[in-house]
Protein backbone atom coordinates (compact mmCIF):
# COMPACT_ATOMS: atom_id res chain seq x y z
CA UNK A 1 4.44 25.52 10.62
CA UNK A 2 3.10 26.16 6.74
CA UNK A 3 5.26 23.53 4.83
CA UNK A 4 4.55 24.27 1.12
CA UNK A 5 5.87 22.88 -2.23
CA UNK A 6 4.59 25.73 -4.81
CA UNK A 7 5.01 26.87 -8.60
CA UNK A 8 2.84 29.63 -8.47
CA UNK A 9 1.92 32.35 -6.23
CA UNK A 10 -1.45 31.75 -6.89
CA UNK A 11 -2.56 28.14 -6.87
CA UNK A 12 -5.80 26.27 -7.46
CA UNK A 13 -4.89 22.86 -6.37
CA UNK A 14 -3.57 21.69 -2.84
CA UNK A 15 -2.71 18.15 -2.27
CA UNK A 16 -2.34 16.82 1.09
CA UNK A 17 -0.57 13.78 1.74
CA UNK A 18 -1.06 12.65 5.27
CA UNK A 19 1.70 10.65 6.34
CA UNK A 20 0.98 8.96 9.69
CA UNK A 21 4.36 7.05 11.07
CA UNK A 22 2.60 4.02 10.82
CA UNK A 23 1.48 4.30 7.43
CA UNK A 24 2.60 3.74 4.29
CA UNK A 25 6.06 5.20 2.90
CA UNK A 26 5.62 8.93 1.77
CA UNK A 27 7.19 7.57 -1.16
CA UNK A 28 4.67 5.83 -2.50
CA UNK A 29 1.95 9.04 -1.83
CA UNK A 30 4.73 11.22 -3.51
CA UNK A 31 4.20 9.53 -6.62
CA UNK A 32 0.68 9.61 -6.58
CA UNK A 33 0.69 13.55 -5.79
CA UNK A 34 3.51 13.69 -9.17
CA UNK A 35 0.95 12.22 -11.10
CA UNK A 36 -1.84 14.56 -9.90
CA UNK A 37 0.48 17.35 -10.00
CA UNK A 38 0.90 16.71 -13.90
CA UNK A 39 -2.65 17.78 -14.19
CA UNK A 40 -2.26 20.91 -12.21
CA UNK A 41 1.03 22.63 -12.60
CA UNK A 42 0.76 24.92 -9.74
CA UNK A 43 -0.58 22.55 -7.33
CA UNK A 44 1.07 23.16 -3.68
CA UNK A 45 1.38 19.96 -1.33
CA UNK A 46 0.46 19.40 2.25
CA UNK A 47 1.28 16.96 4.93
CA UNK A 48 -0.89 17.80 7.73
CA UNK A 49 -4.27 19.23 8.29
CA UNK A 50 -3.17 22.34 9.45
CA UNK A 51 -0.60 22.65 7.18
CA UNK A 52 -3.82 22.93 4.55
CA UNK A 53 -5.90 25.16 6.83
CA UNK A 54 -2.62 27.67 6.94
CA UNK A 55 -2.27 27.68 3.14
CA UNK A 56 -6.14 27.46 2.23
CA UNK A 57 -6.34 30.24 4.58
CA UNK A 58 -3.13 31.97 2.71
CA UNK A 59 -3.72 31.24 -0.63
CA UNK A 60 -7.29 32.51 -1.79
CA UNK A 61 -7.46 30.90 -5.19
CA UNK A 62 -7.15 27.14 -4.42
CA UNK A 63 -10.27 25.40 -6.28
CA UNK A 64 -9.84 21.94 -5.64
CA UNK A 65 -8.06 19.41 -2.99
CA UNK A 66 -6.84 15.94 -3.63
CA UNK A 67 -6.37 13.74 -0.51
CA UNK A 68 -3.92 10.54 -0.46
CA UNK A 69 -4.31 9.10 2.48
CA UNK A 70 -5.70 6.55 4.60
CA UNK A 71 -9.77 6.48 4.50
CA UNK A 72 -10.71 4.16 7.28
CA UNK A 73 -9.01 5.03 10.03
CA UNK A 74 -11.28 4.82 13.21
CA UNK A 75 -12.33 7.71 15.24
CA UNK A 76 -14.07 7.02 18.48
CA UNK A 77 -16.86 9.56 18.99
CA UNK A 78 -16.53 11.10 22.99
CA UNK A 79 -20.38 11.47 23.38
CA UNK A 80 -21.96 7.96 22.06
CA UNK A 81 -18.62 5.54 22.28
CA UNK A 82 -18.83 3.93 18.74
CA UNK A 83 -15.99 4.29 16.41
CA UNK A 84 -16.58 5.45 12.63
CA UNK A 85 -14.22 5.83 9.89
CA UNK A 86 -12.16 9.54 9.11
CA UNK A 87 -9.45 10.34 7.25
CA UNK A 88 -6.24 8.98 8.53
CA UNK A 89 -4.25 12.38 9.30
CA UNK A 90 -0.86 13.27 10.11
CA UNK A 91 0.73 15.79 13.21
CA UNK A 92 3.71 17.47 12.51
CA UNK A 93 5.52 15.14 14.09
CA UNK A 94 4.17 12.19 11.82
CA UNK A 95 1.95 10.92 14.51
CA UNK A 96 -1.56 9.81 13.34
CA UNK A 97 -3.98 12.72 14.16
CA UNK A 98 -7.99 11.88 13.87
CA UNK A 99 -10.48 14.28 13.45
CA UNK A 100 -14.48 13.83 13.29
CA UNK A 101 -15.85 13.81 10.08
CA UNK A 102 -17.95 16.24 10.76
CA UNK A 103 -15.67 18.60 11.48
CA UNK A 104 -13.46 17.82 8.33
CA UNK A 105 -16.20 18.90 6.85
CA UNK A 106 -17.00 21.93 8.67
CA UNK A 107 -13.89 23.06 8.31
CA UNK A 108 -13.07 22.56 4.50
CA UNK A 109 -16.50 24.17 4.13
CA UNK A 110 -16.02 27.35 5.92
CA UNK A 111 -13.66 27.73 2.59
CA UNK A 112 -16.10 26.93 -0.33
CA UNK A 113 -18.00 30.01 -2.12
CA UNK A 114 -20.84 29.53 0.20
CA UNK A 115 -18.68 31.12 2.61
CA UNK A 116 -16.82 33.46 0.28
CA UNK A 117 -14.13 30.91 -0.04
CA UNK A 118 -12.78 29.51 -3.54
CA UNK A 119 -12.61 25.30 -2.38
CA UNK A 120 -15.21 23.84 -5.25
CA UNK A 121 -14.41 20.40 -4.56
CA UNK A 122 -12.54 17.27 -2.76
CA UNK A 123 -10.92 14.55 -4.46
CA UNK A 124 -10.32 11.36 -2.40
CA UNK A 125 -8.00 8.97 -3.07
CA UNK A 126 -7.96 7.05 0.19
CA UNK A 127 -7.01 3.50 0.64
CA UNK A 128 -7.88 0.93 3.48
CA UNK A 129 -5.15 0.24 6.22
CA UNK A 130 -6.45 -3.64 6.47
């Protein structure tokens, strides 16, 4: 389900902020994505990683995505056992969803201009959980 907050049919900003259960109040990333949204007027919001792939896959133009979010949450890799830190995601259902890195990454770059996609850049703002 593609749950979008929009100004503009066309925007260049997407801000997702992942709300695990757990996690801090959306409140408090609300505010954060007002304050970004000052900057970009016709910045749509996100709460989940598919909700982003659905609009960055929808909406052609967006340039540039802020993440607020948890930065540390640990993701144990299936094929060596060790844990490193991802971005602390969010299912529909509010759950805490973890992805590889890697594949963050593959993903949000199957949308840059390298792959005929219009994503220029990431902006993290990504606390600790401890």
């Amino acid at each position: 389900m593609l749950t979008l907050t929009s100004v503009s049919a066309a925007p260049t900003c997407a801000i997702l902020a992942c709300h695990p259960a757990d996690a801090e109040p959306l409140a408090a990333l609300a505010a954060e994505a007002n304050a970004i949204k000052k900057f970009f007027t016709d910045a749509l919001q996100v709460h989940t990683f598919e909700g982003l792939s659905d609009a960055l896959e929808y909406h052609k133009t967006i340039r540039l995505l802020a993440y607020l979010g948890h930065g540390d949450a640990q993701w144990k890799d299936p094929t060596t056992g060790t844990y490193v830190n991802t971005l602390g995601l969010a299912d529909e259902d509010g759950a805490l969803a973890l992805l590889s890195p890697a594949v963050i990454a593959a993903h949000l770059g199957s949308f840059t201009p390298l792959n005929e996609g219009a994503l220029d850049g990431v902006v993290l703002s990504a606390c600790c959980t401890k």
